[in-house]
PDB file of N, CA and C in Angstrom:
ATOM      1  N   UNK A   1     -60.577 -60.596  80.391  1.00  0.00           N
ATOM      2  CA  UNK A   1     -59.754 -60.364  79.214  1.00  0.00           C
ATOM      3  C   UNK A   1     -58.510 -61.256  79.217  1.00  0.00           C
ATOM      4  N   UNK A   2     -58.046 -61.467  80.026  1.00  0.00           N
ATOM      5  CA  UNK A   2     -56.542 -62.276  80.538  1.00  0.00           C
ATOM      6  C   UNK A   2     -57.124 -63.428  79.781  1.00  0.00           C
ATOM      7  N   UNK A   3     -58.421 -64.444  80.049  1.00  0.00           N
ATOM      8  CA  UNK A   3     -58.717 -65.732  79.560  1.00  0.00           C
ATOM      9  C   UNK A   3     -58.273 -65.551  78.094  1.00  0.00           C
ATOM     10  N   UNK A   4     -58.989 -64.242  77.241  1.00  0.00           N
ATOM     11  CA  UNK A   4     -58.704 -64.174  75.778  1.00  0.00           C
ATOM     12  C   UNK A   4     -57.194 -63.975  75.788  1.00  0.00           C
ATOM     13  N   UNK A   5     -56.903 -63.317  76.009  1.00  0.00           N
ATOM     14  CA  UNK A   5     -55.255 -63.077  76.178  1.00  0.00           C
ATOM     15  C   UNK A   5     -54.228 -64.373  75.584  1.00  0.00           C
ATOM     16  N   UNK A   6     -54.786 -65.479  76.744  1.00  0.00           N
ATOM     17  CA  UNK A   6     -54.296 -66.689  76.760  1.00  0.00           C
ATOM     18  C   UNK A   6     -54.776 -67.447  75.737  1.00  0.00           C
ATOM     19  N   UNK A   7     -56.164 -67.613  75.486  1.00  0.00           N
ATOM     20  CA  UNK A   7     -56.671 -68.510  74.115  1.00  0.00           C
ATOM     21  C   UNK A   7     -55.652 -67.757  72.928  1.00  0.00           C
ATOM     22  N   UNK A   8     -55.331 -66.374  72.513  1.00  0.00           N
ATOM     23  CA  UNK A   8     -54.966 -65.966  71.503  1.00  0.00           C
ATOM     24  C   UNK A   8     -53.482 -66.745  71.679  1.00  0.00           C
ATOM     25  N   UNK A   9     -52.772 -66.410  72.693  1.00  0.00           N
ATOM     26  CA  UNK A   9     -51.547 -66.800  72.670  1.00  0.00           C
ATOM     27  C   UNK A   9     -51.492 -68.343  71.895  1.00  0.00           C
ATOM     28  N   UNK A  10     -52.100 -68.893  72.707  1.00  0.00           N
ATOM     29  CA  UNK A  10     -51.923 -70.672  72.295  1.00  0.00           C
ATOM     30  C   UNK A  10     -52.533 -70.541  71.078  1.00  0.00           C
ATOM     31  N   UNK A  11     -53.296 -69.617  70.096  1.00  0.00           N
ATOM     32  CA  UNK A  11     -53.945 -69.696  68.711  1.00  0.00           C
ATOM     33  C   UNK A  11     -52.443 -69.500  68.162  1.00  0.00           C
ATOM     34  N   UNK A  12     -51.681 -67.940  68.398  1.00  0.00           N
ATOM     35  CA  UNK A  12     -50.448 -68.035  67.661  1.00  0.00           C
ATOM     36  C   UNK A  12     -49.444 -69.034  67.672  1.00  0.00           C
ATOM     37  N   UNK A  13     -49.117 -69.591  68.651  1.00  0.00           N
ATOM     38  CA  UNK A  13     -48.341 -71.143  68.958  1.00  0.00           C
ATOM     39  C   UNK A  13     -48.990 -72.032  68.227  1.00  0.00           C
ATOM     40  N   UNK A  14     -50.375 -72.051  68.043  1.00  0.00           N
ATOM     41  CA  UNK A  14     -50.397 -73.657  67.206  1.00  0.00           C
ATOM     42  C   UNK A  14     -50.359 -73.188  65.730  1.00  0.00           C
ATOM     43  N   UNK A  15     -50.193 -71.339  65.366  1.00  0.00           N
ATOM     44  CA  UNK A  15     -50.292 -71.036  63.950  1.00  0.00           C
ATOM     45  C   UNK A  15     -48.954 -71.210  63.364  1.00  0.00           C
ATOM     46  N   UNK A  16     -48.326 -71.304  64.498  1.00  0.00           N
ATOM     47  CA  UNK A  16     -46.444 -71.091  64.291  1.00  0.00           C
ATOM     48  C   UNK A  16     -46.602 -72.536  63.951  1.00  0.00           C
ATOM     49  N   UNK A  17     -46.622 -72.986  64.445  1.00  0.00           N
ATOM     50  CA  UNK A  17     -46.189 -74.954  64.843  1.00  0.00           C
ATOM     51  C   UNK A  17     -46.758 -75.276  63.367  1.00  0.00           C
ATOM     52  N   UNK A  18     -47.940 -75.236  62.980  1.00  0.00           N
ATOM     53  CA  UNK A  18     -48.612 -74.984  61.514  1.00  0.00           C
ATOM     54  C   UNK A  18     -48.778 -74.206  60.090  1.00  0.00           C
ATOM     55  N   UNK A  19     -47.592 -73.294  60.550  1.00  0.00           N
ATOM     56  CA  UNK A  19     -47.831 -72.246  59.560  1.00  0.00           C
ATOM     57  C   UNK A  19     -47.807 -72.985  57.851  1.00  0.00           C
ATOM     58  N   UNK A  20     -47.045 -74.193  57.857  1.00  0.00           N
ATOM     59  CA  UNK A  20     -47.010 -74.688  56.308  1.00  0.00           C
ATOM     60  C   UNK A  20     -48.466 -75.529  55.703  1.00  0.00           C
ATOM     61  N   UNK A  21     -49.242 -75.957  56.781  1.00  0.00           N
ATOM     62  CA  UNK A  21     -50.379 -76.256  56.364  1.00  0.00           C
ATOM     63  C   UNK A  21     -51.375 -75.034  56.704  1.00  0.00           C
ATOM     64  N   UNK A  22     -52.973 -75.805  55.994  1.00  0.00           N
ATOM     65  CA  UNK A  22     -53.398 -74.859  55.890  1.00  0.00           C
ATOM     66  C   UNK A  22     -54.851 -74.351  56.515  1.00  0.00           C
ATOM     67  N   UNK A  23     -54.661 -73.098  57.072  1.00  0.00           N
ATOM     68  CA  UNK A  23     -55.241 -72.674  58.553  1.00  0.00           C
ATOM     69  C   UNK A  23     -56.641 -72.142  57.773  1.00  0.00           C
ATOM     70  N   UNK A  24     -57.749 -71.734  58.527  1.00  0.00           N
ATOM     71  CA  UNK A  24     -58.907 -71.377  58.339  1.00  0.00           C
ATOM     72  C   UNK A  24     -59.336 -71.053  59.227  1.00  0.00           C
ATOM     73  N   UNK A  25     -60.009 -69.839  59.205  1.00  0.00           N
ATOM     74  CA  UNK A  25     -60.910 -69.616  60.522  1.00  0.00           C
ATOM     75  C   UNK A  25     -61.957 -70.602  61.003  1.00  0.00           C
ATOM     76  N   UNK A  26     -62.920 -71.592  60.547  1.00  0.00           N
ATOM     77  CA  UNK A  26     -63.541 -72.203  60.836  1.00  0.00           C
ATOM     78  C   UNK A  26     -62.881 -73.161  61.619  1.00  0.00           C
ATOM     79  N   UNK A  27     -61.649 -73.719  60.962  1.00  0.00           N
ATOM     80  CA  UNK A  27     -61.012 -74.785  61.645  1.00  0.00           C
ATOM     81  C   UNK A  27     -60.620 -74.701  62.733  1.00  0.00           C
ATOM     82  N   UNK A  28     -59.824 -73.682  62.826  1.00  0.00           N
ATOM     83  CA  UNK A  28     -58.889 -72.707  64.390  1.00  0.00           C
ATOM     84  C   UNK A  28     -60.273 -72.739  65.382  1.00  0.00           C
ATOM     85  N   UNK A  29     -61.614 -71.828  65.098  1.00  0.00           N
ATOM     86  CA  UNK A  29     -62.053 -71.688  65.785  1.00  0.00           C
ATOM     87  C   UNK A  29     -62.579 -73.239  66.342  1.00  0.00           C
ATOM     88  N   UNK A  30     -63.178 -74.070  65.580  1.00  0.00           N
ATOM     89  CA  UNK A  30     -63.355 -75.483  66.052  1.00  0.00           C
ATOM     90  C   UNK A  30     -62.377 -75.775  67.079  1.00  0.00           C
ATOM     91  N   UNK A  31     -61.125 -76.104  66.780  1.00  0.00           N
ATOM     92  CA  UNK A  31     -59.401 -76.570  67.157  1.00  0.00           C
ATOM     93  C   UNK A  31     -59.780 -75.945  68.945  1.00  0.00           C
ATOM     94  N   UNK A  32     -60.186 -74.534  68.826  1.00  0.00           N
ATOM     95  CA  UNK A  32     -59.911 -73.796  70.490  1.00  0.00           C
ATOM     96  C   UNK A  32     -61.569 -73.712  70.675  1.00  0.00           C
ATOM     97  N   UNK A  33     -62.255 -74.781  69.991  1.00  0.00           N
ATOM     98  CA  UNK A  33     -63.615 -74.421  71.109  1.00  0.00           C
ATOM     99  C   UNK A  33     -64.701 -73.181  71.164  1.00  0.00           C
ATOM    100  N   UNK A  34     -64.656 -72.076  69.849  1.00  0.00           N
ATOM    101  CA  UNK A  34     -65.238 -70.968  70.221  1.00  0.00           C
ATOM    102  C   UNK A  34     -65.782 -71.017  68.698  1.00  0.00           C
ATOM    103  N   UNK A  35     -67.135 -69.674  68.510  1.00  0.00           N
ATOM    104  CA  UNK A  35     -67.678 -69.880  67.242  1.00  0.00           C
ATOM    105  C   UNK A  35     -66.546 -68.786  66.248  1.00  0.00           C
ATOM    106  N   UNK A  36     -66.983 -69.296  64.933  1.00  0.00           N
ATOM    107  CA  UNK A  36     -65.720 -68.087  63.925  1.00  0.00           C
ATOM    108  C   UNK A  36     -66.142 -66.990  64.725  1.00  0.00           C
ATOM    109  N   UNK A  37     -67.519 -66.719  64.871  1.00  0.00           N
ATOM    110  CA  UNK A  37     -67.553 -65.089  64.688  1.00  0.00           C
ATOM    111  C   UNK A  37     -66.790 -64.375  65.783  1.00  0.00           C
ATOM    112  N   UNK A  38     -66.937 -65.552  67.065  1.00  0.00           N
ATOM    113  CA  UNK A  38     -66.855 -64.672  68.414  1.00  0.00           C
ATOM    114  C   UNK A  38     -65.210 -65.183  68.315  1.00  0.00           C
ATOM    115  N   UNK A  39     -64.570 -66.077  67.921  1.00  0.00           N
ATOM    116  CA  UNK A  39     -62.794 -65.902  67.292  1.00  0.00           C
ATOM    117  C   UNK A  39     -62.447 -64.701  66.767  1.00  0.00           C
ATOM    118  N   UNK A  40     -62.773 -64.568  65.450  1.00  0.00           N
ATOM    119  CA  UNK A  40     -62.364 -63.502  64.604  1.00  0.00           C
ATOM    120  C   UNK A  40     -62.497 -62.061  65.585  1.00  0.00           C
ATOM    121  N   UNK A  41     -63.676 -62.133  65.966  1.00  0.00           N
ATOM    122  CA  UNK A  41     -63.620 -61.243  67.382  1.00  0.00           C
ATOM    123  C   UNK A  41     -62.315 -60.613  68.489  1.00  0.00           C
ATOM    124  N   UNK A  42     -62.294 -62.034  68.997  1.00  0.00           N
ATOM    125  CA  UNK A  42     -61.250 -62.097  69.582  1.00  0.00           C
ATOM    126  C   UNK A  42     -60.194 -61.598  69.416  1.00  0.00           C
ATOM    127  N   UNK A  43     -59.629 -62.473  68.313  1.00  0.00           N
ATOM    128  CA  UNK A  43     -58.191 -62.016  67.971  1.00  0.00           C
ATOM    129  C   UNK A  43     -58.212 -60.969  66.806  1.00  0.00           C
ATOM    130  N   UNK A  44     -58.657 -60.413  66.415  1.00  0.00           N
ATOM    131  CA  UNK A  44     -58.668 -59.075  66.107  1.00  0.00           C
ATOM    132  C   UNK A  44     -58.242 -57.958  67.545  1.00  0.00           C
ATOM    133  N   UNK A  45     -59.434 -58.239  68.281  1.00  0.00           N
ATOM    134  CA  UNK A  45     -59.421 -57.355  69.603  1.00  0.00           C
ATOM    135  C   UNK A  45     -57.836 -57.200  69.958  1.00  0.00           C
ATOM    136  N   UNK A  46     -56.987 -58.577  70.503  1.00  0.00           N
ATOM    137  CA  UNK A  46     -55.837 -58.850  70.907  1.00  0.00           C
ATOM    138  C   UNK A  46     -55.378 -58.725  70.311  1.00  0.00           C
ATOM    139  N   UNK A  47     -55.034 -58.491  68.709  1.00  0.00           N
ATOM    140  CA  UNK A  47     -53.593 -58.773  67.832  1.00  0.00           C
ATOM    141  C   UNK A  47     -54.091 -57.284  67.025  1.00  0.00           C
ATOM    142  N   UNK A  48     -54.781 -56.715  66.774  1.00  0.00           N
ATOM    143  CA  UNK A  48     -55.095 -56.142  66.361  1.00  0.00           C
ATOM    144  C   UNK A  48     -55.385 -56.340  64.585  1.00  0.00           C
ATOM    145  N   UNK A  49     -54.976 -57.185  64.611  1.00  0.00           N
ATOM    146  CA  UNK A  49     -55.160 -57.962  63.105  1.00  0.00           C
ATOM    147  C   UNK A  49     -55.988 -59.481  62.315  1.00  0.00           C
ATOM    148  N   UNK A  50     -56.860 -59.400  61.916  1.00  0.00           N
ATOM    149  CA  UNK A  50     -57.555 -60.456  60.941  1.00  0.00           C
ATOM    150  C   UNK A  50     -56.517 -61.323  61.452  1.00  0.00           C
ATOM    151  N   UNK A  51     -57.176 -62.693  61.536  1.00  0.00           N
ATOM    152  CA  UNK A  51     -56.321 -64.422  61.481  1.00  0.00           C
ATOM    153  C   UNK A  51     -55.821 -64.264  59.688  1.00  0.00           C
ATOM    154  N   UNK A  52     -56.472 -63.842  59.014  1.00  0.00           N
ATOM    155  CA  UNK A  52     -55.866 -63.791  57.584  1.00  0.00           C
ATOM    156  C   UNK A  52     -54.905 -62.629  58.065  1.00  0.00           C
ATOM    157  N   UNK A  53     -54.593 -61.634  58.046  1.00  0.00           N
ATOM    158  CA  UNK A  53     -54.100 -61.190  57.898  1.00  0.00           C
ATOM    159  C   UNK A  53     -52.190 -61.242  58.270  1.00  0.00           C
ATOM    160  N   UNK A  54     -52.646 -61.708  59.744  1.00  0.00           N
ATOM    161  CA  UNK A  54     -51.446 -62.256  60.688  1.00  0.00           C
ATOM    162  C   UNK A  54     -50.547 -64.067  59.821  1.00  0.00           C
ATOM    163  N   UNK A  55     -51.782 -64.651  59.312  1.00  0.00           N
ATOM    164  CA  UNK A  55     -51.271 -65.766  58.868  1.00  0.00           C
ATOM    165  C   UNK A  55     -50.241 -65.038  57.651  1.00  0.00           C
ATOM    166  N   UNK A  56     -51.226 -64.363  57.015  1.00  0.00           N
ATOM    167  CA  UNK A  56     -50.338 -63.931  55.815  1.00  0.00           C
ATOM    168  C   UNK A  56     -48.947 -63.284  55.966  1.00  0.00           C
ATOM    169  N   UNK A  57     -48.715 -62.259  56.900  1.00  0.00           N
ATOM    170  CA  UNK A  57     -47.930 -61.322  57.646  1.00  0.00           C
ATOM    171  C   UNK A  57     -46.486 -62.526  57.810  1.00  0.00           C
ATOM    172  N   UNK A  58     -46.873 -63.572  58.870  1.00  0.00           N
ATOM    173  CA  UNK A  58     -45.895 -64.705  59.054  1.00  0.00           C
ATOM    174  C   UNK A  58     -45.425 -65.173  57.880  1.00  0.00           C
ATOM    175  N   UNK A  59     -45.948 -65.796  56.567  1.00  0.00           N
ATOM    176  CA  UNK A  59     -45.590 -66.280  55.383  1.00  0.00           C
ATOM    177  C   UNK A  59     -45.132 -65.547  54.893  1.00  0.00           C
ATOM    178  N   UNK A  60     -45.004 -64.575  54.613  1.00  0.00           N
ATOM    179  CA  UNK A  60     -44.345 -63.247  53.914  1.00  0.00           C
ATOM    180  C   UNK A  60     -42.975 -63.536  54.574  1.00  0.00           C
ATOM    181  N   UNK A  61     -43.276 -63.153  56.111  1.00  0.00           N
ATOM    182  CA  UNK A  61     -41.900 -62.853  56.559  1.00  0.00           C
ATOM    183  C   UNK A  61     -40.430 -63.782  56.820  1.00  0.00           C
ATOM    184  N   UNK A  62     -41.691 -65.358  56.632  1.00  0.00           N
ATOM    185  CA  UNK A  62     -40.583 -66.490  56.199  1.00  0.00           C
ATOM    186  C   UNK A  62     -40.324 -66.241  54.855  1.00  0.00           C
ATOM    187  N   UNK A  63     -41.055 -65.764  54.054  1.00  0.00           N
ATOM    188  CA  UNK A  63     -40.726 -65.821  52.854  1.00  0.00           C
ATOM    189  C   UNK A  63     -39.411 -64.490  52.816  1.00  0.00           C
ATOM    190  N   UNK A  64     -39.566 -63.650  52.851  1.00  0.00           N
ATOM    191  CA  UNK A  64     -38.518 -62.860  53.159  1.00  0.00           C
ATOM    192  C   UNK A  64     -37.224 -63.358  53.796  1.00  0.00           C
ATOM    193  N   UNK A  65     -37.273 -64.167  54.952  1.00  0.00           N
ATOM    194  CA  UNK A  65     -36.209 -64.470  55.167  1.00  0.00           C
ATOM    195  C   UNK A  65     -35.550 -65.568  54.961  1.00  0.00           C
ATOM    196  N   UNK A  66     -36.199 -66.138  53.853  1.00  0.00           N
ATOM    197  CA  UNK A  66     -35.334 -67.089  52.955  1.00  0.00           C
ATOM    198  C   UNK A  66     -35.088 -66.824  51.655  1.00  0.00           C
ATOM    199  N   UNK A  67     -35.758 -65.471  51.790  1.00  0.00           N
ATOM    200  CA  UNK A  67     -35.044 -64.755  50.272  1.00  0.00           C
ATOM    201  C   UNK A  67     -33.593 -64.200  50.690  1.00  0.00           C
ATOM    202  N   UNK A  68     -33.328 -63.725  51.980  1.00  0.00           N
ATOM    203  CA  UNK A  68     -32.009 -63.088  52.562  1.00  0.00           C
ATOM    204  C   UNK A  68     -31.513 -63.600  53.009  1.00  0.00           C
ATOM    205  N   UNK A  69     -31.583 -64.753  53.601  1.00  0.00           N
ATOM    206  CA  UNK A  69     -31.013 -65.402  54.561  1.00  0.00           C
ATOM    207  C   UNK A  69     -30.481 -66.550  54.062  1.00  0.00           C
ATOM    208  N   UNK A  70     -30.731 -67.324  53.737  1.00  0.00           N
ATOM    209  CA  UNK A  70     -30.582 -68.861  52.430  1.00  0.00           C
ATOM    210  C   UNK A  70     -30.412 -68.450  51.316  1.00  0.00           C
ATOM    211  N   UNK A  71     -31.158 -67.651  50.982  1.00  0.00           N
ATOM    212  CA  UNK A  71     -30.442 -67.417  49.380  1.00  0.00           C
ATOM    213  C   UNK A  71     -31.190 -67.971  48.272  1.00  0.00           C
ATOM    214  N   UNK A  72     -32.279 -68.346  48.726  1.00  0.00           N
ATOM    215  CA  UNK A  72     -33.272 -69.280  47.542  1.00  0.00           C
ATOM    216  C   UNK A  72     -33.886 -68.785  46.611  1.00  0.00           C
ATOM    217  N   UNK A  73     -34.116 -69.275  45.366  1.00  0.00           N
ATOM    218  CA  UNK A  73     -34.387 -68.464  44.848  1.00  0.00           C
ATOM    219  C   UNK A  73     -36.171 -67.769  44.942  1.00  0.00           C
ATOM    220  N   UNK A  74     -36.227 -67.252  43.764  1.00  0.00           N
ATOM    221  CA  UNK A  74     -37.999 -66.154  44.050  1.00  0.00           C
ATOM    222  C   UNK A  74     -38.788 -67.171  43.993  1.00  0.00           C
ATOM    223  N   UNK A  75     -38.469 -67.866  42.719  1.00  0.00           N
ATOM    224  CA  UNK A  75     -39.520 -69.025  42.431  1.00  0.00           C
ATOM    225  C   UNK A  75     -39.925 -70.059  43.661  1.00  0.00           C
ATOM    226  N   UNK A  76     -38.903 -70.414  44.154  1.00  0.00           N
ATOM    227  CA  UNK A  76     -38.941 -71.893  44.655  1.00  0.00           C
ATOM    228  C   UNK A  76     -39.434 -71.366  46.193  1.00  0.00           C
ATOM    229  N   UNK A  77     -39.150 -70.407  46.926  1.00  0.00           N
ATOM    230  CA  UNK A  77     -40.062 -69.435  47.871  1.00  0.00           C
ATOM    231  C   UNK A  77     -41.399 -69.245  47.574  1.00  0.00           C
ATOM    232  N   UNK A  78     -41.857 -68.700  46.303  1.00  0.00           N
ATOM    233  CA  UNK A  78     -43.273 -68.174  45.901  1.00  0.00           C
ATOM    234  C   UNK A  78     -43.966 -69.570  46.124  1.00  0.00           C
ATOM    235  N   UNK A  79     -43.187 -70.830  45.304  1.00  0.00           N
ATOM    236  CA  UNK A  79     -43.673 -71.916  45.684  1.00  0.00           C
ATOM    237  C   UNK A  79     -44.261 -72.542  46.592  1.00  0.00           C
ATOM    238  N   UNK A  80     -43.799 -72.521  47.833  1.00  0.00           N
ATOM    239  CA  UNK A  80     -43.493 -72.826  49.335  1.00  0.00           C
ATOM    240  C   UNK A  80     -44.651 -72.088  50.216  1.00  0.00           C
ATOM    241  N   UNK A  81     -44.904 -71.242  49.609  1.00  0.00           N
ATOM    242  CA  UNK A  81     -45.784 -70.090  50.395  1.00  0.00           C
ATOM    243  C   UNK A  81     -47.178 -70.363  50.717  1.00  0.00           C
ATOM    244  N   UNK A  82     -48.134 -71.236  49.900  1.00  0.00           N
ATOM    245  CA  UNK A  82     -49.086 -71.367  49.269  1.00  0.00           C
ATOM    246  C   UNK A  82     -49.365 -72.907  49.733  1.00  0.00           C
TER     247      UNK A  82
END
């Protein structure tokens, strides 16, 4: 389990490093070497959450904190997101 442990970790590090382009399960799983199914697997198991779901989760929460934090406006955020 520790091996998955570690593949997930370095999946969230290269999702961070990437979060403005755009991620796919097919791709990720290619990127670390394993098939979608037995990925999605994976990091579900460890994160307890879908790669969609977690990607989305992160964009939100930048998006949130450049709605509070910077001050930008809705539009030009909603923009950015996508």
């Amino acid at each position: 389990m520790n091996y998955y442990v570690g593949l997930i970790s370095d999946v969230v590090n290269y999702v961070e490093d990437n979060i403005q382009s755009p991620l796919a399960l097919d791709d990720l799983a290619h990127e670390f070497n394993v098939s979608a199914f037995h990925f999605n697997r994976i990091f579900r198991t460890v994160t307890g959450l879908s790669l969609k779901q977690y990607i989305l989760g992160r964009k939100l929460t930048q998006a949130m904190q450049k709605l509070l934090g910077e001050g930008q406006a809705v539009i030009d955020v909603a923009a950015g997101l996508f």
